[in-house]
Protein backbone atom coordinates (compact mmCIF):
# COMPACT_ATOMS: atom_id res chain seq x y z
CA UNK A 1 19.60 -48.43 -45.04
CA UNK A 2 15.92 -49.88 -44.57
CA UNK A 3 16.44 -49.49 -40.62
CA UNK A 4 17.28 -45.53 -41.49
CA UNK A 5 14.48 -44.67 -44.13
CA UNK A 6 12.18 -45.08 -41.30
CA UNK A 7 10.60 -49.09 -42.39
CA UNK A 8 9.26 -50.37 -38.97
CA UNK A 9 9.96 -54.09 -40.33
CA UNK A 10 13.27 -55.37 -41.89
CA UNK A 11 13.22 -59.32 -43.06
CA UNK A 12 16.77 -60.67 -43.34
CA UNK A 13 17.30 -63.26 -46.11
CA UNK A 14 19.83 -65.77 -44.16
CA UNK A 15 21.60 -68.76 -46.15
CA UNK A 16 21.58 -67.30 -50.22
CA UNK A 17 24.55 -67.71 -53.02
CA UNK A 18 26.18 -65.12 -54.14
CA UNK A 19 23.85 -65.37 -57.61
CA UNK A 20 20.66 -65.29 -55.40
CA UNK A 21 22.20 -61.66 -53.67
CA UNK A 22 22.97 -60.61 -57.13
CA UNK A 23 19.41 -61.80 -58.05
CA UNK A 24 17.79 -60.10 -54.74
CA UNK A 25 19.52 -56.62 -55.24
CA UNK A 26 18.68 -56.35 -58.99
CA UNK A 27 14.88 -57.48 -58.25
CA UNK A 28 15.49 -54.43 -55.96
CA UNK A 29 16.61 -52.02 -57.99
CA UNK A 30 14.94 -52.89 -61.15
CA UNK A 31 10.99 -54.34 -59.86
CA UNK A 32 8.61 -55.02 -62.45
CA UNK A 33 5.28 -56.59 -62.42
CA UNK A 34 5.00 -60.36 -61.87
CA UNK A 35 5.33 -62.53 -64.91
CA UNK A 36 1.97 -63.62 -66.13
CA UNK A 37 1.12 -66.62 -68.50
């Protein structure tokens, strides 16, 4: 999808868990500031 929006740089993340995708694609979908303390 990245590679047809036009982005002229694609990372790939390469050895993650199935939680850390589920993790990745929320981050995603749902971003939000940084937690501060």
């Amino acid at each position: 999808m990245a590679y047809d929006a036009g982005f002229n740089v694609v990372v790939p993340y390469e050895n993650i868990s199935t939680e850390d995708a589920k993790k990745i694609v929320q981050d995603a979908i749902f971003s939000r500031d940084p937690k501060r303390d």
